[in-house]
C-alpha atoms as a PDB file:
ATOM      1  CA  UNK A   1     -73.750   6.998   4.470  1.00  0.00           C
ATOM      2  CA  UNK A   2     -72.041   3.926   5.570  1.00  0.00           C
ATOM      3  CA  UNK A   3     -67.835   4.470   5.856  1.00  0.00           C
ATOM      4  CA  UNK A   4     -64.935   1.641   5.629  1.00  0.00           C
ATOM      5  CA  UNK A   5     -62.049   2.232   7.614  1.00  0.00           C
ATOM      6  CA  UNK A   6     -58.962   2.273   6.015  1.00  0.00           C
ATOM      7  CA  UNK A   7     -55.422   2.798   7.387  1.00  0.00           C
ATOM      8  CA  UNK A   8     -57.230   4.271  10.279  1.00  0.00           C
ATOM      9  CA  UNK A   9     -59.054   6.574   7.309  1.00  0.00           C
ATOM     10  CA  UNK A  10     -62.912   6.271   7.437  1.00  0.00           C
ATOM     11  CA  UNK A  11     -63.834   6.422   3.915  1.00  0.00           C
ATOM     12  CA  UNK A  12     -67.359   6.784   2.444  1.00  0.00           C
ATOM     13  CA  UNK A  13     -68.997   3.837   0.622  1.00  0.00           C
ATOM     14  CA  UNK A  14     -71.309   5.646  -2.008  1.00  0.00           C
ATOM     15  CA  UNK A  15     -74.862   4.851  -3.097  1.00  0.00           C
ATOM     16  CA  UNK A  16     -73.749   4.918  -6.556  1.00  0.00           C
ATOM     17  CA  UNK A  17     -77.616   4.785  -7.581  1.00  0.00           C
ATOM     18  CA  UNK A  18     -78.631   8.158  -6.321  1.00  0.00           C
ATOM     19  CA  UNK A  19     -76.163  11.073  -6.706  1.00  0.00           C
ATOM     20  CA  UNK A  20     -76.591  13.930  -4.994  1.00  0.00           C
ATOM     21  CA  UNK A  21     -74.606  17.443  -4.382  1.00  0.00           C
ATOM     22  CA  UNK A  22     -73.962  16.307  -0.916  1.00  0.00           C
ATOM     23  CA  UNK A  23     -72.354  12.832  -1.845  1.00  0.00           C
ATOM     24  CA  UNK A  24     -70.189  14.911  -4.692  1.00  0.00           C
ATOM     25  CA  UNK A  25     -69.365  16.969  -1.914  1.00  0.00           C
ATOM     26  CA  UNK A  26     -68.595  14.264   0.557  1.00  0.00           C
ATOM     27  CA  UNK A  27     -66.344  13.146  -2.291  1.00  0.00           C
ATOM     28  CA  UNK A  28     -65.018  16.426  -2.526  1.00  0.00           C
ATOM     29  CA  UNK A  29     -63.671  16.161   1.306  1.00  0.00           C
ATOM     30  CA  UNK A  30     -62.274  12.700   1.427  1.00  0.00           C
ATOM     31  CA  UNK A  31     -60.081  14.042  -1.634  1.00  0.00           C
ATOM     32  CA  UNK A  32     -59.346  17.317   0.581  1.00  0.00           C
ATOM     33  CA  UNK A  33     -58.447  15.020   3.435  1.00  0.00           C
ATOM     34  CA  UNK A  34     -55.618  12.622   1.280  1.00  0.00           C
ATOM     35  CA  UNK A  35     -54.458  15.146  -0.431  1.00  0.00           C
ATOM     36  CA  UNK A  36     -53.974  18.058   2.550  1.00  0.00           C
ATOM     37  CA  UNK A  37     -55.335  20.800   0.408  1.00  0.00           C
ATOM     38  CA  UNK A  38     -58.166  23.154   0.073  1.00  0.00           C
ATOM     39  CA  UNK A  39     -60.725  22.615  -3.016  1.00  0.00           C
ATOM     40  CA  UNK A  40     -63.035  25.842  -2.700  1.00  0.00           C
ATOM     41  CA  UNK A  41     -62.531  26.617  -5.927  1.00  0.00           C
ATOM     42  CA  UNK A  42     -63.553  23.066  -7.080  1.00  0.00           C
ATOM     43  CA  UNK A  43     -66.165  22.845  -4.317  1.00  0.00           C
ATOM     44  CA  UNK A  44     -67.647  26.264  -5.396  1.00  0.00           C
ATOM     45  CA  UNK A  45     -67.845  25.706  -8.974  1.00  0.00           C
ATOM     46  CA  UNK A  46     -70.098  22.022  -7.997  1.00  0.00           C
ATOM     47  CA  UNK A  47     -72.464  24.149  -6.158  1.00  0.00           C
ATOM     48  CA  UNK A  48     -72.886  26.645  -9.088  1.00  0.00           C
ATOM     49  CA  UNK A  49     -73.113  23.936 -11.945  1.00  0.00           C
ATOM     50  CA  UNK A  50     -74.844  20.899  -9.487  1.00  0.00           C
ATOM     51  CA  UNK A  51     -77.343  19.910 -12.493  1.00  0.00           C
ATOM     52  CA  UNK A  52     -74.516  19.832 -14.963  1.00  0.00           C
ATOM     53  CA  UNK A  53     -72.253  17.665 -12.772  1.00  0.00           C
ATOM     54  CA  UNK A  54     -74.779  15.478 -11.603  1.00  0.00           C
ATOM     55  CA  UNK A  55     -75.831  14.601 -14.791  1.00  0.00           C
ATOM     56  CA  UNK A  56     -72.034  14.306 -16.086  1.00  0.00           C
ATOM     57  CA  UNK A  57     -70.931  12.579 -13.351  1.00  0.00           C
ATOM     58  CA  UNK A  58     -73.860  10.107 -13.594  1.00  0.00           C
ATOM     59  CA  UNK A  59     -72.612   9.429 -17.139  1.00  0.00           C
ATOM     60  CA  UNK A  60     -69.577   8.243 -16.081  1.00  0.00           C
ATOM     61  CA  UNK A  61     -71.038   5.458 -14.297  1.00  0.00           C
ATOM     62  CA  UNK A  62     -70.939   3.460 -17.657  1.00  0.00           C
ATOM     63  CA  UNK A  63     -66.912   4.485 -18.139  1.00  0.00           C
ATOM     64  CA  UNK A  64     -64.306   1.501 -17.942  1.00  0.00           C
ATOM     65  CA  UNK A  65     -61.772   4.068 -19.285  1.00  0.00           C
ATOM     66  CA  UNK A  66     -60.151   6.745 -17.082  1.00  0.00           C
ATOM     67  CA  UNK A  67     -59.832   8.884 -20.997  1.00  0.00           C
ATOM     68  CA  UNK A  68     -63.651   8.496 -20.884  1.00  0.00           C
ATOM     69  CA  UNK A  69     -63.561  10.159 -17.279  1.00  0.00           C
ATOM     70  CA  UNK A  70     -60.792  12.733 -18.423  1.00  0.00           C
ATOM     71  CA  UNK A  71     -63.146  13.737 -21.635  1.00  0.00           C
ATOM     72  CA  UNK A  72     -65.770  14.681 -19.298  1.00  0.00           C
ATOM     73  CA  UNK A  73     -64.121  16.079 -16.825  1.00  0.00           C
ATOM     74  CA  UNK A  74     -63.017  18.491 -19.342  1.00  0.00           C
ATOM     75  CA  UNK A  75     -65.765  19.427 -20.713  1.00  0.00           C
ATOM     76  CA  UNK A  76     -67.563  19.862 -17.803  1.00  0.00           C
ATOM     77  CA  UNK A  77     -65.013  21.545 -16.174  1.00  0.00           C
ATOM     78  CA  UNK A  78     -62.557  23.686 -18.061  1.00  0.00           C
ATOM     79  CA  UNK A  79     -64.172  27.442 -17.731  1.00  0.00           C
ATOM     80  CA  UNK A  80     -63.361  26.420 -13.879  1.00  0.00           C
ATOM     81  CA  UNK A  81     -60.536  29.138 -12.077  1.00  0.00           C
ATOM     82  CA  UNK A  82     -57.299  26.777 -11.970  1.00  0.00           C
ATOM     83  CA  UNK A  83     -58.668  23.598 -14.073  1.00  0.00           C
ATOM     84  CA  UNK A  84     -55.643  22.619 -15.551  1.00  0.00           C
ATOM     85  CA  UNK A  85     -54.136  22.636 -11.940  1.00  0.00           C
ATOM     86  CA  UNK A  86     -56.830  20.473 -10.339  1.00  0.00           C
ATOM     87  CA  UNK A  87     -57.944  18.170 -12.821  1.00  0.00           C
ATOM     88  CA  UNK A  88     -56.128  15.410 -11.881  1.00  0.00           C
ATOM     89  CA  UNK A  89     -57.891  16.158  -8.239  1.00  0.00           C
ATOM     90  CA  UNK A  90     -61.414  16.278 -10.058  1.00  0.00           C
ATOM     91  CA  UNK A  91     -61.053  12.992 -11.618  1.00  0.00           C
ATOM     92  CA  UNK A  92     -60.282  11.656  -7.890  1.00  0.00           C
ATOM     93  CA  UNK A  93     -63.603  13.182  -6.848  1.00  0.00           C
ATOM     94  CA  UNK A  94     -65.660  11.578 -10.280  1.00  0.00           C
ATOM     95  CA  UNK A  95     -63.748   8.232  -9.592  1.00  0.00           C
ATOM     96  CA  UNK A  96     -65.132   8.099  -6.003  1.00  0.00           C
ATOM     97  CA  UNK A  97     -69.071   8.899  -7.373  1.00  0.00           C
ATOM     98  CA  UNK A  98     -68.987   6.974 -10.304  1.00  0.00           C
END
């Protein structure tokens, strides 16, 4: 996976054509990284529900809006521990994949 280095940050460049569990979870890391914070819960949940987020996430390719993003997001997401807390976080993660 190639990187660009930002504000002495190397940050992933994605294949956007092939999504995979470990480029969500890349994306999942870069997030952890900016943000200072721990995303098991988030992380853990992916793993669980890969085919389901793959495929969702995938979708959102197509999205101009971040409402479009949000919709998803939710209803992918919302039996997840803590969503309401970490959906703003999530949508960092789909915005970096998509």
């Amino acid at each position: 996976m190639s990187t660009l280095e930002i504000n002495n940050a190397n940050i992933p460049i994605f294949d956007y054509e092939s999504l995979t569990l470990e480029k969500i979870t890349a994306a999942i890391k870069v997030v952890e990284k900016a943000h200072k914070l721990n995303f098991s819960t988030i992380r853990q949940f992916v793993t669980e529900h890969s085919s389901t987020v793959i495929s969702e996430f995938n979708k959102m390719k197509t999205f101009e809006s971040v409402d479009q993003k949000f919709q998803v997001i939710d209803k992918v997401f919302s039996t997840m521990p803590d969503y309401k807390e970490l959906n703003y976080y999530i949508l960092e993660i789909a915005i970096l994949v998509s």
